[in-house]
Protein backbone atom coordinates (compact mmCIF):
# COMPACT_ATOMS: atom_id res chain seq x y z
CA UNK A 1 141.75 147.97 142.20
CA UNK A 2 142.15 145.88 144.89
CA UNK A 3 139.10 143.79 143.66
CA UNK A 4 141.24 143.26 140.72
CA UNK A 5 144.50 142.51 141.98
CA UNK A 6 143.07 139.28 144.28
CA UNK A 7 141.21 138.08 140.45
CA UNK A 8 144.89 138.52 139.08
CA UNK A 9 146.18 136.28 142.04
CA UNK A 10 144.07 134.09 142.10
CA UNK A 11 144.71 133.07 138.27
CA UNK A 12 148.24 133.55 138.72
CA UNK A 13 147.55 130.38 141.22
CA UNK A 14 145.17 128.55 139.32
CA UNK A 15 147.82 128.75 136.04
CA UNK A 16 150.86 127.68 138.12
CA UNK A 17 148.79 124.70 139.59
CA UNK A 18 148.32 123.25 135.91
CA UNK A 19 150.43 120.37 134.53
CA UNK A 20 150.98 119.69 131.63
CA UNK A 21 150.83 116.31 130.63
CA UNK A 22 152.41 116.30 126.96
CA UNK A 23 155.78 117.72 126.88
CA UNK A 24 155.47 120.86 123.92
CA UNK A 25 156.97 119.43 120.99
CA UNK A 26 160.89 120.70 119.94
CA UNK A 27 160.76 123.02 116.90
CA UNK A 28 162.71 121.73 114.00
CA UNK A 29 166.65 123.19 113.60
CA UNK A 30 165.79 124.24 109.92
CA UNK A 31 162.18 127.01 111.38
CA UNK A 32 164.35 127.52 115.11
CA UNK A 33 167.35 129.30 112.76
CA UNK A 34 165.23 131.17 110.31
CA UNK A 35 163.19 132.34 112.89
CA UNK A 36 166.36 134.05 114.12
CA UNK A 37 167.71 134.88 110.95
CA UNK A 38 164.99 137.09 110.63
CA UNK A 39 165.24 138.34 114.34
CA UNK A 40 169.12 139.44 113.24
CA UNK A 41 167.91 140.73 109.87
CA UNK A 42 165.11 142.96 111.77
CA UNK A 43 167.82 144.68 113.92
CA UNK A 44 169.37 146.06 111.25
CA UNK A 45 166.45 147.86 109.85
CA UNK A 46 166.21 151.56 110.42
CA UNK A 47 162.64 152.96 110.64
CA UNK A 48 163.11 156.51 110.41
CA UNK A 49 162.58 156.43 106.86
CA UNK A 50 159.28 154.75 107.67
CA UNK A 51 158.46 157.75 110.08
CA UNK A 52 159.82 160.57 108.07
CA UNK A 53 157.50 159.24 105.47
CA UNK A 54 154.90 158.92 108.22
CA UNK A 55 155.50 162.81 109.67
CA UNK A 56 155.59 164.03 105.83
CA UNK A 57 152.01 162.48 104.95
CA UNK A 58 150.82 163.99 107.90
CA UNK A 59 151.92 167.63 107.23
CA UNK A 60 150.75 167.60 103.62
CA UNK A 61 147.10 166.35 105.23
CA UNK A 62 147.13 168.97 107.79
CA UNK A 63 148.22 172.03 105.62
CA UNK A 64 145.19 170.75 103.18
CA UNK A 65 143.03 170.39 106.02
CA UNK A 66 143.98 174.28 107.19
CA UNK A 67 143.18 175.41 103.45
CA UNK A 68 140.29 173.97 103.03
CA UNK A 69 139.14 175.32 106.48
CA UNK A 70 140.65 179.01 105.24
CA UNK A 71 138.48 178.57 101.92
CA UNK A 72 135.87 177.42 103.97
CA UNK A 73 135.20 180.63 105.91
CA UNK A 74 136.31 183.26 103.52
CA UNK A 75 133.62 181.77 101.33
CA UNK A 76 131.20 183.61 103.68
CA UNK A 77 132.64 186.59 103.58
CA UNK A 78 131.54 187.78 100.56
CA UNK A 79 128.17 189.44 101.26
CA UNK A 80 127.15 189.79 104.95
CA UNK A 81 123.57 189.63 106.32
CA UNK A 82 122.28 193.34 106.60
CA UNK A 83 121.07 192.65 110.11
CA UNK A 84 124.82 191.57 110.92
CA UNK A 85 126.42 194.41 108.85
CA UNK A 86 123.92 196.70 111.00
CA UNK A 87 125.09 194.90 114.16
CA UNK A 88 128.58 195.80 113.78
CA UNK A 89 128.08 199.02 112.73
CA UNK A 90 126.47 199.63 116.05
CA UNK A 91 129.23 197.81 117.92
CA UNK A 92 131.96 199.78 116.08
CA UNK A 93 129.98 203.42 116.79
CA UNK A 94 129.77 202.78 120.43
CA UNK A 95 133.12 201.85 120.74
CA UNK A 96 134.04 204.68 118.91
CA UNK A 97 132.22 206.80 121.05
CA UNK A 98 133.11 205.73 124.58
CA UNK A 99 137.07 206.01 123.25
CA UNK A 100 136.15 209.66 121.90
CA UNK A 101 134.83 210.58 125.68
């Protein structure tokens, strides 16, 4: 971090030791006030449409996603694996049994 900070410095020195020889040219009056016409004209924009839109798309893609994934594993379900279905059997019986003692 500290390593970091003295790079940082020392280009903060190097950039305020520059001059600049050409003076930057003035923008023309015409670009300077339509440049902030359209500063102005942004302001009055309101983007919650934009991110009600945004929040919207992004439920409709998630409830798909969740059905797809629902589809997904009830697909298997239909016919287990005997060694599986004899698994849980077993499972279920001894559980059965140590509640019945």
């Amino acid at each position: 971090m500290n390593d970091s900070n003295n790079k940082l410095e020392r280009l903060f020195r190097a950039a305020r030791s520059v001059t600049c020889e050409t003076p930057a040219e003035e923008i023309p009056p015409y670009l300077a006030s339509r440049i902030l016409r359209g500063w102005r004209a942004e302001t009055h924009l309101d983007s919650w449409p934009m991110v009600a839109t945004i929040f919207r798309r992004a439920l409709v893609t998630a409830a798909l996603v969740m059905v797809g994934c629902l589809i997904w594993s009830y697909s298997d379900l239909g016919t287990p694996d005997t060694d599986v279905a004899l698994a849980n059997y077993e499972v279920q019986n001894e559980v059965q049994n140590e509640l019945l003692q």
